[in-house]
Protein backbone atom coordinates (compact mmCIF):
# COMPACT_ATOMS: atom_id res chain seq x y z
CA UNK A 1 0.00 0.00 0.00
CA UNK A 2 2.07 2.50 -1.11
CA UNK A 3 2.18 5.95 -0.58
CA UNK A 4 2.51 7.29 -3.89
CA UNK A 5 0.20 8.63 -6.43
CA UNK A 6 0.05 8.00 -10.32
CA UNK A 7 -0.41 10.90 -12.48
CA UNK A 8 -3.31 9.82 -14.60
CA UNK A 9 -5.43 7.21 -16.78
CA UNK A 10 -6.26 8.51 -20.63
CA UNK A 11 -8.57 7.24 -22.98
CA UNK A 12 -10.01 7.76 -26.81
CA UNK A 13 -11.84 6.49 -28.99
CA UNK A 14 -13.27 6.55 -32.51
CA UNK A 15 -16.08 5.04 -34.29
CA UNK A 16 -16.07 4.86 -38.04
CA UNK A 17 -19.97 4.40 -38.19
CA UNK A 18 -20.45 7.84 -36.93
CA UNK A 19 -22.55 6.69 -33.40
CA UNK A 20 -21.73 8.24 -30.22
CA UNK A 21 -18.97 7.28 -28.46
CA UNK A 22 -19.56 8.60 -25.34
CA UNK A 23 -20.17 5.37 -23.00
CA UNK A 24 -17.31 3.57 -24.95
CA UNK A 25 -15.15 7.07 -22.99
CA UNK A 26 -17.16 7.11 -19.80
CA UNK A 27 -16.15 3.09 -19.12
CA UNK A 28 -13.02 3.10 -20.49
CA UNK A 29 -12.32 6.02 -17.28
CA UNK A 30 -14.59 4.14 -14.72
CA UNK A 31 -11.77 1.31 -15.23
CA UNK A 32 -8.83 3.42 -14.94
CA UNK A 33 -10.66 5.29 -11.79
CA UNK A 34 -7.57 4.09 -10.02
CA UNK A 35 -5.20 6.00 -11.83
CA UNK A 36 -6.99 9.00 -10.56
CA UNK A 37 -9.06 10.25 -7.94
CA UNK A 38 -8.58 14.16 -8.03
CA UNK A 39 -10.44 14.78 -11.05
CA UNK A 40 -12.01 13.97 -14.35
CA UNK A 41 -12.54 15.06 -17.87
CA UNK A 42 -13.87 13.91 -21.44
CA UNK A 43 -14.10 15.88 -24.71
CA UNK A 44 -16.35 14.78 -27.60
CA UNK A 45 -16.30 15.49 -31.17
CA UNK A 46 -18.53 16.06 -33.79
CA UNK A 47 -17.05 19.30 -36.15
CA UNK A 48 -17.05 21.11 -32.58
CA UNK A 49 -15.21 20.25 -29.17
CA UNK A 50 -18.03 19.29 -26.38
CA UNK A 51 -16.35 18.94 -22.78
CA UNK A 52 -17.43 17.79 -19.13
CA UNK A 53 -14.87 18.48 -16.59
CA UNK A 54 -15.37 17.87 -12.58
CA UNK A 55 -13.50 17.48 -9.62
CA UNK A 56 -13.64 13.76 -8.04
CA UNK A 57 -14.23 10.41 -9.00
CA UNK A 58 -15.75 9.51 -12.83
CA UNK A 59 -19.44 9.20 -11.40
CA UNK A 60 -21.42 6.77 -11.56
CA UNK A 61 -24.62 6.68 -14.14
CA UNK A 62 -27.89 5.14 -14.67
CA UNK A 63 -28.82 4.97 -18.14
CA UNK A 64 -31.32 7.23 -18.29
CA UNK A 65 -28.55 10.05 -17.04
CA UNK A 66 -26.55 8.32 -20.02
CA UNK A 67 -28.91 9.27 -22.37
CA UNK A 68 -28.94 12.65 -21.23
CA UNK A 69 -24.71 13.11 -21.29
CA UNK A 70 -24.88 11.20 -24.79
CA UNK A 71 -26.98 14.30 -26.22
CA UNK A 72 -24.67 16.69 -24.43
CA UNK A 73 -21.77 15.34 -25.47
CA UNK A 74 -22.19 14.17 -29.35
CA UNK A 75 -19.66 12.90 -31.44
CA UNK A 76 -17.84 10.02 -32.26
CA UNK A 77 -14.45 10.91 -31.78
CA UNK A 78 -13.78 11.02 -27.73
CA UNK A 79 -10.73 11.37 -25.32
CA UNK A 80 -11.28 11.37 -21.41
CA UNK A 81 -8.51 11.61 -18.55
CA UNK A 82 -8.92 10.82 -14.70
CA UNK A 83 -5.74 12.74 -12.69
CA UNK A 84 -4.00 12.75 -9.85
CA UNK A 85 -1.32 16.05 -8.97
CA UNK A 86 2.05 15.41 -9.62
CA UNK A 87 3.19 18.81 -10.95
CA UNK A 88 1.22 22.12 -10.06
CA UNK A 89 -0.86 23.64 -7.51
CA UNK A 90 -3.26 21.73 -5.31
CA UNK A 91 -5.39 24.62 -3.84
CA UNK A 92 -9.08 23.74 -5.39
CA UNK A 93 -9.29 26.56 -7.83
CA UNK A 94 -5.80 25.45 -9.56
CA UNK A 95 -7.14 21.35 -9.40
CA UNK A 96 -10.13 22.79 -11.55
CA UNK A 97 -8.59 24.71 -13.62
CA UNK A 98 -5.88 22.00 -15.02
CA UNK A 99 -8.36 19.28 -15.27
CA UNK A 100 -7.78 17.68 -18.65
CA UNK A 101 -8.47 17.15 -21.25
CA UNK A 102 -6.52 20.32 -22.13
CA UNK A 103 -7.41 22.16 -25.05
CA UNK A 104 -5.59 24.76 -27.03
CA UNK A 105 -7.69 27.35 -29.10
CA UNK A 106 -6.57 30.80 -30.92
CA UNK A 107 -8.67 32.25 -33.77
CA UNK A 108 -10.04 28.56 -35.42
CA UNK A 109 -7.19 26.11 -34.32
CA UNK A 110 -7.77 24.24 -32.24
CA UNK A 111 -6.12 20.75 -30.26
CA UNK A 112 -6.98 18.82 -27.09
CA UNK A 113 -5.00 16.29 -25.58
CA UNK A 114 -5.22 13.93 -22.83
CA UNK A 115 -2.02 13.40 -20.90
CA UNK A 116 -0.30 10.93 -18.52
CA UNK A 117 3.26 11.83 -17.01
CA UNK A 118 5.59 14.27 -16.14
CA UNK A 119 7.69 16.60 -17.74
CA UNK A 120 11.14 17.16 -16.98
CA UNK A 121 12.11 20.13 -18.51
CA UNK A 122 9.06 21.83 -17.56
CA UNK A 123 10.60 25.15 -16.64
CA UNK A 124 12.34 25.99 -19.31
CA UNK A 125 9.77 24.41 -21.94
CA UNK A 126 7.55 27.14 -19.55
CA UNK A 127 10.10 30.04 -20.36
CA UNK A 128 9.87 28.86 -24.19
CA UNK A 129 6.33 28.91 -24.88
CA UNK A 130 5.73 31.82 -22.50
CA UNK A 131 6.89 33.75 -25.29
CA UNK A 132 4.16 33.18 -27.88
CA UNK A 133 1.36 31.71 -25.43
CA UNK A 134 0.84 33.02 -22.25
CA UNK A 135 0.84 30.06 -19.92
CA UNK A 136 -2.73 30.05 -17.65
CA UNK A 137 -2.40 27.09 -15.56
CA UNK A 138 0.16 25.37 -13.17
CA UNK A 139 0.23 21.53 -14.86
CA UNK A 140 2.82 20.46 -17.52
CA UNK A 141 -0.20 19.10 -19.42
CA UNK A 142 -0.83 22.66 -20.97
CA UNK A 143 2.83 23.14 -21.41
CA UNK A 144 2.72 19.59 -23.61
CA UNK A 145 -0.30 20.95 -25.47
CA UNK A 146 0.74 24.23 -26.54
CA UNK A 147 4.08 22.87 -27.16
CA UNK A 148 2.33 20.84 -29.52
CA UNK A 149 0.18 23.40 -30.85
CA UNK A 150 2.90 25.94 -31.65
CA UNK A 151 5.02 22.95 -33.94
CA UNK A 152 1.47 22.25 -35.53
CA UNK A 153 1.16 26.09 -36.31
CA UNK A 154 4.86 26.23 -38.06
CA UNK A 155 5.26 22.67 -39.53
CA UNK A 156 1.10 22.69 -40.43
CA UNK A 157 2.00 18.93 -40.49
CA UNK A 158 0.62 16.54 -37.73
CA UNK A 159 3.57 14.17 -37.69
CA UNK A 160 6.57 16.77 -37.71
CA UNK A 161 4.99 18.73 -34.78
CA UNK A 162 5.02 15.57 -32.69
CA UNK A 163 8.50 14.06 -33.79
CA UNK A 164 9.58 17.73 -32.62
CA UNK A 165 7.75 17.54 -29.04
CA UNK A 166 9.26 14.18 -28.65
CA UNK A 167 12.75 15.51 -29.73
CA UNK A 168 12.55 18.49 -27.34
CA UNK A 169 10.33 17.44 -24.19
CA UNK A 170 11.92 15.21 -21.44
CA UNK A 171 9.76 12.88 -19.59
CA UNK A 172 7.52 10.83 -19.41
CA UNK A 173 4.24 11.37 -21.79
CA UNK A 174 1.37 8.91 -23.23
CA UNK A 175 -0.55 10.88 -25.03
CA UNK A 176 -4.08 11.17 -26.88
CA UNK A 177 -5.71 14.10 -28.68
CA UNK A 178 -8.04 15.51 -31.34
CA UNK A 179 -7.23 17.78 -34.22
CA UNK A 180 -9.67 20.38 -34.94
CA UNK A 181 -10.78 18.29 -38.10
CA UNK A 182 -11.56 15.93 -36.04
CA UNK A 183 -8.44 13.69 -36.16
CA UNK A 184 -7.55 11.18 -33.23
CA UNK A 185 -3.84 10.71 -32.47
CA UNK A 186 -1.78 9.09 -29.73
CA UNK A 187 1.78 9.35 -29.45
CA UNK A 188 4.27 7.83 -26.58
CA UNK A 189 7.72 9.58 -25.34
CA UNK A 190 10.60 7.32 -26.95
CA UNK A 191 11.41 5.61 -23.85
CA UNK A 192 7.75 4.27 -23.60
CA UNK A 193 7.73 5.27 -19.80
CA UNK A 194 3.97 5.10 -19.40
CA UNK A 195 1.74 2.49 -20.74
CA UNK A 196 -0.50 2.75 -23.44
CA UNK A 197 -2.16 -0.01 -26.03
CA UNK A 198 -4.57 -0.24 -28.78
CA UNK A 199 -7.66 -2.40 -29.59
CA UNK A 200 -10.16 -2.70 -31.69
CA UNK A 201 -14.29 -4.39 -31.78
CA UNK A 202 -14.40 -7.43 -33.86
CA UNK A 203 -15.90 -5.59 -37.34
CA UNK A 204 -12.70 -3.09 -36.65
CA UNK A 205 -15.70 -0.20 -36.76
CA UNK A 206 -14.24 1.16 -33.45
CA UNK A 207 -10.90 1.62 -32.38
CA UNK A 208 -9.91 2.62 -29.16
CA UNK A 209 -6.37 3.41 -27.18
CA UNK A 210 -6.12 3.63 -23.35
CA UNK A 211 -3.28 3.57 -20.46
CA UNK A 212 -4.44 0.07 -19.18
CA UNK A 213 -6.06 -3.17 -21.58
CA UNK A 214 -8.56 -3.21 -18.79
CA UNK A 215 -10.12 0.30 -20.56
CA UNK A 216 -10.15 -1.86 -24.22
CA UNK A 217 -11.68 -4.87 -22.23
CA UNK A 218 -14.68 -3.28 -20.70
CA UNK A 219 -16.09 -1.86 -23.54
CA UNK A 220 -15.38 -5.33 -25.60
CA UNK A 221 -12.47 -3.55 -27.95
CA UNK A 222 -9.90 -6.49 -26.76
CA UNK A 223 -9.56 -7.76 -30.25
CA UNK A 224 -6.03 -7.71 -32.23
CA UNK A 225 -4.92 -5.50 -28.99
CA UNK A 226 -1.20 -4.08 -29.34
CA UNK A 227 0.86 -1.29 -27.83
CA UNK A 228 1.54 1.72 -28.90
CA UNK A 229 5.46 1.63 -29.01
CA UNK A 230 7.38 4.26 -27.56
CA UNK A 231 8.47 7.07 -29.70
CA UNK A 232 5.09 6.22 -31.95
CA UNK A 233 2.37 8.20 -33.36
CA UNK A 234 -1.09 6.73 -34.93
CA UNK A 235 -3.37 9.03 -36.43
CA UNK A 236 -6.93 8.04 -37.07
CA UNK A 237 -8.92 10.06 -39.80
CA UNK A 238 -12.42 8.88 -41.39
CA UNK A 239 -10.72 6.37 -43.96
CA UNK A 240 -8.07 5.58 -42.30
CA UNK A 241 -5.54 4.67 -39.22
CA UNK A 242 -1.47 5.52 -39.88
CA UNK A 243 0.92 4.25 -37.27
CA UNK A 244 4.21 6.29 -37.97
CA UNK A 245 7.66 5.45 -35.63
CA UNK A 246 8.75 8.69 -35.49
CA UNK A 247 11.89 8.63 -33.14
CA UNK A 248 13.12 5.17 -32.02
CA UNK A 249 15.91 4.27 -29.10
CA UNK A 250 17.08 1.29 -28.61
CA UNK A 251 16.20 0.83 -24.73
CA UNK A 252 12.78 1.30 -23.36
CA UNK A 253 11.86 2.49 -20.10
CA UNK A 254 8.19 1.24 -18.92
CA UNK A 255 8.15 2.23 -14.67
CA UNK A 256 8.50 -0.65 -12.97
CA UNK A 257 6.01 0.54 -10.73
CA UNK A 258 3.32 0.11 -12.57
CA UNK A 259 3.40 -3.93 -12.26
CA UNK A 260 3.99 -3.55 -7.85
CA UNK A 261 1.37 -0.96 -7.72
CA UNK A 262 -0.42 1.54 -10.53
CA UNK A 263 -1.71 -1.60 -12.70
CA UNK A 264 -5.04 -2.95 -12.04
CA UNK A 265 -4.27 -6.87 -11.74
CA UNK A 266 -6.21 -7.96 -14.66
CA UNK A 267 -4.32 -5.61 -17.14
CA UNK A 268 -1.53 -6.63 -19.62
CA UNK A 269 1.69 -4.18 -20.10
CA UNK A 270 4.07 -4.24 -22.87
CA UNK A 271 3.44 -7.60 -24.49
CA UNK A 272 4.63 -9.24 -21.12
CA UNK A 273 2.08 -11.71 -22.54
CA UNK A 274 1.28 -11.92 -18.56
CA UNK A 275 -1.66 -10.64 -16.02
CA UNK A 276 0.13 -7.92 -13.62
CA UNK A 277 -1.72 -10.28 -10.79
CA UNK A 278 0.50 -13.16 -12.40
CA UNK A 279 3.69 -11.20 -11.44
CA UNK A 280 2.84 -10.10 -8.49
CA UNK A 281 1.85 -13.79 -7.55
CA UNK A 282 5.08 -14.66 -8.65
CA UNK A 283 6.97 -11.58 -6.70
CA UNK A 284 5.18 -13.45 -3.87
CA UNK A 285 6.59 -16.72 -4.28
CA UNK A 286 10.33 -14.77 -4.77
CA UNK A 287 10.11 -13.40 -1.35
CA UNK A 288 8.75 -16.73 0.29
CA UNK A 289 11.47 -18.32 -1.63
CA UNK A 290 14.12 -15.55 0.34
CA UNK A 291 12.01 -16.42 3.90
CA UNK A 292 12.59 -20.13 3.66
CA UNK A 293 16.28 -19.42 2.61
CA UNK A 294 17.21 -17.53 5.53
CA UNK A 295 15.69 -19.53 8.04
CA UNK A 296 12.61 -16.81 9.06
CA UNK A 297 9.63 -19.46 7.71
CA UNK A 298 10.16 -20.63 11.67
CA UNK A 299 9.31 -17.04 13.14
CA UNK A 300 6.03 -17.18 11.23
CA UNK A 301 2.33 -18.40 11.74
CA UNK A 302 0.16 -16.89 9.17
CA UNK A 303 0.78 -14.85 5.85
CA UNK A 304 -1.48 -11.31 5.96
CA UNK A 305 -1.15 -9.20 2.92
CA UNK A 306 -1.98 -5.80 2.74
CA UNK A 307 -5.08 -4.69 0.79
CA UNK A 308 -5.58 -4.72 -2.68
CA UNK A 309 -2.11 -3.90 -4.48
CA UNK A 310 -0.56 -7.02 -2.27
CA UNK A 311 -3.27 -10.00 -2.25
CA UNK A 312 -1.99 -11.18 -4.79
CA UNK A 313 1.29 -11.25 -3.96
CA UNK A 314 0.27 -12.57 -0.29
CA UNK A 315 -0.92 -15.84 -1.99
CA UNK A 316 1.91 -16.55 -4.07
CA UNK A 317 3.75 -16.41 -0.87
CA UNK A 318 1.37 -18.33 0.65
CA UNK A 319 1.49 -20.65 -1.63
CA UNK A 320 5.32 -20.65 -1.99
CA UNK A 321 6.25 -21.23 1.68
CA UNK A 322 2.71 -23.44 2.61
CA UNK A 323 2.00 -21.00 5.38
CA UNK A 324 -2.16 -20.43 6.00
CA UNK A 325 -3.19 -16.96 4.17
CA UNK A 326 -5.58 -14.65 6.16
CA UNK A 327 -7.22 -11.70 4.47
CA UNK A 328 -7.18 -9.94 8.03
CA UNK A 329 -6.75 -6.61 7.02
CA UNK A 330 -9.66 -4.88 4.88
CA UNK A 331 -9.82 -1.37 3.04
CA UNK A 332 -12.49 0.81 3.49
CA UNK A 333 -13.47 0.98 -0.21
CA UNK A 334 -15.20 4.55 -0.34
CA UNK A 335 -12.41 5.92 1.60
CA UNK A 336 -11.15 7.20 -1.99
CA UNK A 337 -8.32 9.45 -0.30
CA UNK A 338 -5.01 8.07 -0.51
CA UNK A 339 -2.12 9.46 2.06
CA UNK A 340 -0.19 10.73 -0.59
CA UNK A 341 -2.48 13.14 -1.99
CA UNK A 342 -3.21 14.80 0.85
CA UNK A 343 -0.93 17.62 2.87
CA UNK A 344 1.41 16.28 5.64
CA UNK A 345 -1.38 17.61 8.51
CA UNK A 346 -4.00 15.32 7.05
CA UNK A 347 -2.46 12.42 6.16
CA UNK A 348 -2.38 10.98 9.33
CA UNK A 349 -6.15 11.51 9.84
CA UNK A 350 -6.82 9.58 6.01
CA UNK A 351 -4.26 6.79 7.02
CA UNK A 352 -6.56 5.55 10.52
CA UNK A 353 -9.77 5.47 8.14
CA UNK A 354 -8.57 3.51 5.08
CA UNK A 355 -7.67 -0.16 6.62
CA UNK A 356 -9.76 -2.29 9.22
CA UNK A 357 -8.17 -4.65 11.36
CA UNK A 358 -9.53 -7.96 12.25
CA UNK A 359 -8.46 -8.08 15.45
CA UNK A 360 -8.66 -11.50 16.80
CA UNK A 361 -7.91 -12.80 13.51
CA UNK A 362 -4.01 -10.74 13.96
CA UNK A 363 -4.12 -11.51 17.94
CA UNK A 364 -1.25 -13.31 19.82
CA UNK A 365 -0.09 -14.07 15.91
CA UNK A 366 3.73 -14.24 14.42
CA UNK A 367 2.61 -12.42 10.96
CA UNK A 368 4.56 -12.41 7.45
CA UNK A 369 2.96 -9.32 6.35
CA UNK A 370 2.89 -8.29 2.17
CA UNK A 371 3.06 -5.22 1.16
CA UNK A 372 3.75 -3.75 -2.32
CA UNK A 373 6.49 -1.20 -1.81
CA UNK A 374 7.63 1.27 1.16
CA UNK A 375 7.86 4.86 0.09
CA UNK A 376 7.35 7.53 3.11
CA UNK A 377 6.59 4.71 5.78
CA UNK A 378 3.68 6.56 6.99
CA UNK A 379 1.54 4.23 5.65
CA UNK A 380 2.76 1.21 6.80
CA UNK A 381 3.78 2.48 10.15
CA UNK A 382 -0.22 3.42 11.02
CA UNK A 383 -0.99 -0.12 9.82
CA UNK A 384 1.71 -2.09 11.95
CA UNK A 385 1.14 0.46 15.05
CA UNK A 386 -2.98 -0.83 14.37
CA UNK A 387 -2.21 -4.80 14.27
CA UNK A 388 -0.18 -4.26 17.41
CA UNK A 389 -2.68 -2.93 19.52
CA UNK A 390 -4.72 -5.78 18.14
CA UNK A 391 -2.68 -8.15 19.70
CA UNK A 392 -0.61 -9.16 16.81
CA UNK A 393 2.34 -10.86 18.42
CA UNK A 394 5.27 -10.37 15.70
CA UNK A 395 5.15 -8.42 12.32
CA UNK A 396 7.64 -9.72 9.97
CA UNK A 397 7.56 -7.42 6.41
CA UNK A 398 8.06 -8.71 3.10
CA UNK A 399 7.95 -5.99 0.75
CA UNK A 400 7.95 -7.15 -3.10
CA UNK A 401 9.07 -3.43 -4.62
CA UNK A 402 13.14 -3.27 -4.23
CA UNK A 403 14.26 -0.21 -1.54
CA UNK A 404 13.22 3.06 -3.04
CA UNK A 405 16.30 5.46 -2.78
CA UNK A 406 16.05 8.05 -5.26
CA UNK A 407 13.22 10.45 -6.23
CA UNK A 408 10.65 10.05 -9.43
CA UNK A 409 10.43 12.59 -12.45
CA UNK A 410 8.39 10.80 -14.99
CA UNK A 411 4.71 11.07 -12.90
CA UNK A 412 5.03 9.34 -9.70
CA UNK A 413 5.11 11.54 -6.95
CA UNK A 414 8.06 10.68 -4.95
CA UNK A 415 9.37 14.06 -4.78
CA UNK A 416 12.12 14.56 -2.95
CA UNK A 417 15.35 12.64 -1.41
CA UNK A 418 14.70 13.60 2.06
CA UNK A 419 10.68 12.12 2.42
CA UNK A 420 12.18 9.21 1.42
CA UNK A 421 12.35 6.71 3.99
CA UNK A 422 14.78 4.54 2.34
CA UNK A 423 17.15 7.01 1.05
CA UNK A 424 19.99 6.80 3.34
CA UNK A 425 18.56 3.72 5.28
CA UNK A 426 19.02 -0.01 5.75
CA UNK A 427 16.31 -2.50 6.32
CA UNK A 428 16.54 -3.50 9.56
CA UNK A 429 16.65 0.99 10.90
CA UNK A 430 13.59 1.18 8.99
CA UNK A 431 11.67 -2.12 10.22
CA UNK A 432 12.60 -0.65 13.79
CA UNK A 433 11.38 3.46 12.72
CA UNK A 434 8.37 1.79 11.52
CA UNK A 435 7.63 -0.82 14.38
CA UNK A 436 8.12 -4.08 12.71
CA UNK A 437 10.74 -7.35 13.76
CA UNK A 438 11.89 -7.37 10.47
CA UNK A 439 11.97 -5.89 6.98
CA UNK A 440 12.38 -8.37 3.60
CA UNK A 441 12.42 -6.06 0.48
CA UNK A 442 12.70 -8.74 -3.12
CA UNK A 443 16.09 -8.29 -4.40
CA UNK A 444 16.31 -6.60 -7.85
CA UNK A 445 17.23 -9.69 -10.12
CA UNK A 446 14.42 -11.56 -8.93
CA UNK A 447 11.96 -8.33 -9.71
CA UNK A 448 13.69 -7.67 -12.61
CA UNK A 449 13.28 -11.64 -13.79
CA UNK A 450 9.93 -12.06 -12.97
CA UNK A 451 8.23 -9.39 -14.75
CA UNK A 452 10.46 -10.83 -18.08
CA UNK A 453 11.07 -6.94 -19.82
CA UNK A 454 14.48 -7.31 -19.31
CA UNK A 455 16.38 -4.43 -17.30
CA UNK A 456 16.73 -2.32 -20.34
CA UNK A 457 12.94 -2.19 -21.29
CA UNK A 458 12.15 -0.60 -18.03
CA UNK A 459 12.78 2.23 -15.79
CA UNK A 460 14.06 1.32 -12.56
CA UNK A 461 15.83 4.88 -11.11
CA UNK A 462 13.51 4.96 -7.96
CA UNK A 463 15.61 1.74 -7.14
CA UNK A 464 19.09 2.45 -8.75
CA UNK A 465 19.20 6.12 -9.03
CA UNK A 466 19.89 5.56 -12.62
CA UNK A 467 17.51 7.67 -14.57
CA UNK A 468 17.11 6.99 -18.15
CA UNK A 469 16.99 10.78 -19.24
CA UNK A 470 19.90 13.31 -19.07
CA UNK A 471 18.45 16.42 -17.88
CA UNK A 472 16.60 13.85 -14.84
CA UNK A 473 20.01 12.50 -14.17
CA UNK A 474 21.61 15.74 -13.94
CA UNK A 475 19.20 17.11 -11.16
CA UNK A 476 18.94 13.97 -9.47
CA UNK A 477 22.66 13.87 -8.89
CA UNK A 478 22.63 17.59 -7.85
CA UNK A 479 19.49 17.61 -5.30
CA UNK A 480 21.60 14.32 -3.72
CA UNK A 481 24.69 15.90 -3.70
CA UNK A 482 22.28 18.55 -1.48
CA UNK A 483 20.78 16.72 0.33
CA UNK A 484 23.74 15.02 1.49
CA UNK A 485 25.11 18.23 2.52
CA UNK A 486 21.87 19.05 4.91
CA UNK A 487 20.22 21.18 2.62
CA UNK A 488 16.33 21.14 2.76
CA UNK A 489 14.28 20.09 -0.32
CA UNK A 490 11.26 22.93 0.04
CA UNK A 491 9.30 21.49 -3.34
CA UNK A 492 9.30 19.30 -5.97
CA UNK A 493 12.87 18.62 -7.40
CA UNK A 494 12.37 19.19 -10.95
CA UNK A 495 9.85 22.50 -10.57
């Protein structure tokens, strides 16, 4: 359960027929709702842009409502985002105001895209555009956008203007939009840092292209499924669909995180040709594998993951070491806050409402406890410091993410060296900071094995510190050179 947030969950869609496509966009966010909680947004297309934008949760709809957002949003040519913060303000009126989809329009051009990432050369890609469009909100999704739309403007050539945006912006970016004629397009960054994959209905009359499979799956587009590669673009026009490679590296970068964490279980990333639950099963049976090696299977009674990101990794260890598996702990589901999104004064108050404790279920008990990664600690701390004053007797951790040392700047919000806990820290100072007998993190060859990418098809710099862009590298190796020194990190590193 980690303490983290995603940046966000896009969607699009196109219909050849010409029928709405606006439930085929509402679904394809309700399954990505876990990508983002802070907000919401679709845009619809039919020779004009037609937008809904709130703050929350997608909602949910009874199909006479979906009758009535299906005649106020017409068109079938859609895009929809659901967001979390991970650059910009987070007072309400700046949360509003960069809820995407973002949409660029001067005189009669217009573009909207829907974005997931982060941007690392967000200030001075700020300073660039500043100078020809004034900049109105705080996220790097407008900066992507009117980046975008000012190499659209000189190149008047769909493909060039990305290639360039792909050349010149750092980060992380999967990417959907609409052309003001009414042209879908999707594009990745060239290290293919976020996910993003393509699928079409049976009769190939709709086409569809979303962060997770799960978004293609719901709304029954899971045939001849693919991902878009990194450094791609596909355009989609009336009569036809292009797929262009446009810039092309020869490592990839996909963050690792997604298959501990971000993922829903029944999605597919990157042709792994596996369910994320598979892995994580199997991450499960790597660290049960590690107890019985070092002789700590004897310390143990009962194998407790932590809910949801970990269940499955709790029965592969389960299984693994032949210990009994007890779902003890439960999550609140409508608690929809997660610690990480709030400020440091209320996160605290979030973390005692979002897991129950079965008390006489953890009572008197020697417990291997799963969990999918350790970021901050405050999350796990609350949860130990609960299952102790249940009773629980012993709380041995077994943590299938490797330590987390170094901060993220491709859209996970682990912002700075100092917050954390594993920075400058060994296992066993953080199992006792944290309240636990012991702390088991899966060793990076086993991680790295299971998931079957390879190391060079994915982004592991949370872990290593190795960051697979320049400019990220660069500040990473100055703000630790800081930090080391005592200095205080007062924001996000790369803003």
């Amino acid at each position: 359960m980690a303490d983290l947030k995603e940046a966000c969950g896009v969607f699009g869609v196109y219909d050849f027929k010409g029928e709405s496509i606006f439930p085929y966009v509402y679904w394809g966010l309700v399954s990505q709702n876990h990508r983002g909680h802070q907000s919401h947004g679709l845009i619809t297309y039919n020779g004009d842009f037609h937008a809904h934008k709130a703050l929350g949760l997608v909602p949910r709809m009874r199909s006479r409502k979906m009758r009535k957002w299906m005649t106020n949003l017409p068109g079938s040519i859609g895009i929809g985002n659901v967001r979390y913060t991970t650059s910009g303000n987070m007072d309400r009126a700046s949360l509003y105001k960069d809820i995407q989809p973002t949409v660029v329009e001067i005189g009669t051009n217009r573009i909207a895209i829907s974005y997931n990432g982060n941007i690392v050369n967000a200030v001075q890609l700020h300073e660039e555009i500043n100078k020809s469009i004034k900049i109105e909100g705080t996220s790097d999704t407008e900066l992507l956008c009117k980046k975008l739309y000012l190499e659209l403007e000189k190149s008047k050539d769909l493909s060039k203007a990305v290639k360039k945006c792909i050349e010149d912006v750092e980060g992380a970016y999967s990417t959907i939009g609409i052309t003001g004629d009414g042209e879908l397009f999707a594009f990745r960054d060239s290290l293919g840092i976020k996910p993003l994959c393509i699928g079409f209905s049976e009769d190939k009359e709709i086409v569809a292209i979303s962060s997770e499979s799960v978004g293609l799956d719901i709304n029954g587009l899971d045939c001849f499924k693919d991902e878009v590669k990194p450094g791609e673009l596909i355009r989609i026009t009336s009569n036809s669909i292009r797929r262009e490679q446009l810039v092309e590296q020869e490592r990839k970068a996909l963050c690792s995180f997604e298959f501990a964490y971000f993922s829903r279980p029944d999605s597919m990333l990157n042709g792994t040709k596996k369910y994320v639950y598979e892995i994580r099963k199997d991450f499960g049976r790597n660290l049960g594998k590690t107890c019985e090696q070092s002789g700590g299977i004897g310390n143990l009674e009962v194998v407790i993951p932590v809910p949801e990101t970990a269940n499955d990794a709790g029965y592969g260890f389960h299984e693994e070491t032949g210990l009994p598996l007890d779902l003890a702990l439960r999550r609140h589901r409508y608690v929809t806050d997660r610690a990480f999104i709030t400020m440091p004064r209320e996160r605290s108050n979030i973390l005692g409402k979002k897991i129950n404790i079965l008390g006489d279920r953890v009572s008197g008990k020697r417990i291997a406890l799963i969990d999918d990664s350790i970021v901050r600690g405050d999350t796990t701390k609350n949860v130990i410091q609960k299952m102790k004053a249940s009773g629980a007797k012993e709380i041995h951790i077994y943590i299938t993410f490797p330590k987390i040392i170094s901060p993220c700047f491709y859209g996970v919000d682990m912002a700075t060296f100092g917050e954390l806990i594993g920075t400058k820290r060994e296992p066993s100072e953080i199992a006792e900071m944290i309240g636990a007998e012991s702390l088991t993190y899966q060793n990076l060859e086993d991680f790295i094995r299971t998931i079957g990418l390879g190391e060079k098809a994915l982004c592991l710099a949370c872990i290593t510190g190795k960051y697979p862009t320049p400019i990220a590298q660069k500040i990473a190796d100055e703000k630790r050179t800081e930090f080391e020194k005592g200095t205080v990190e007062k924001k996000r590193i790369y803003e």
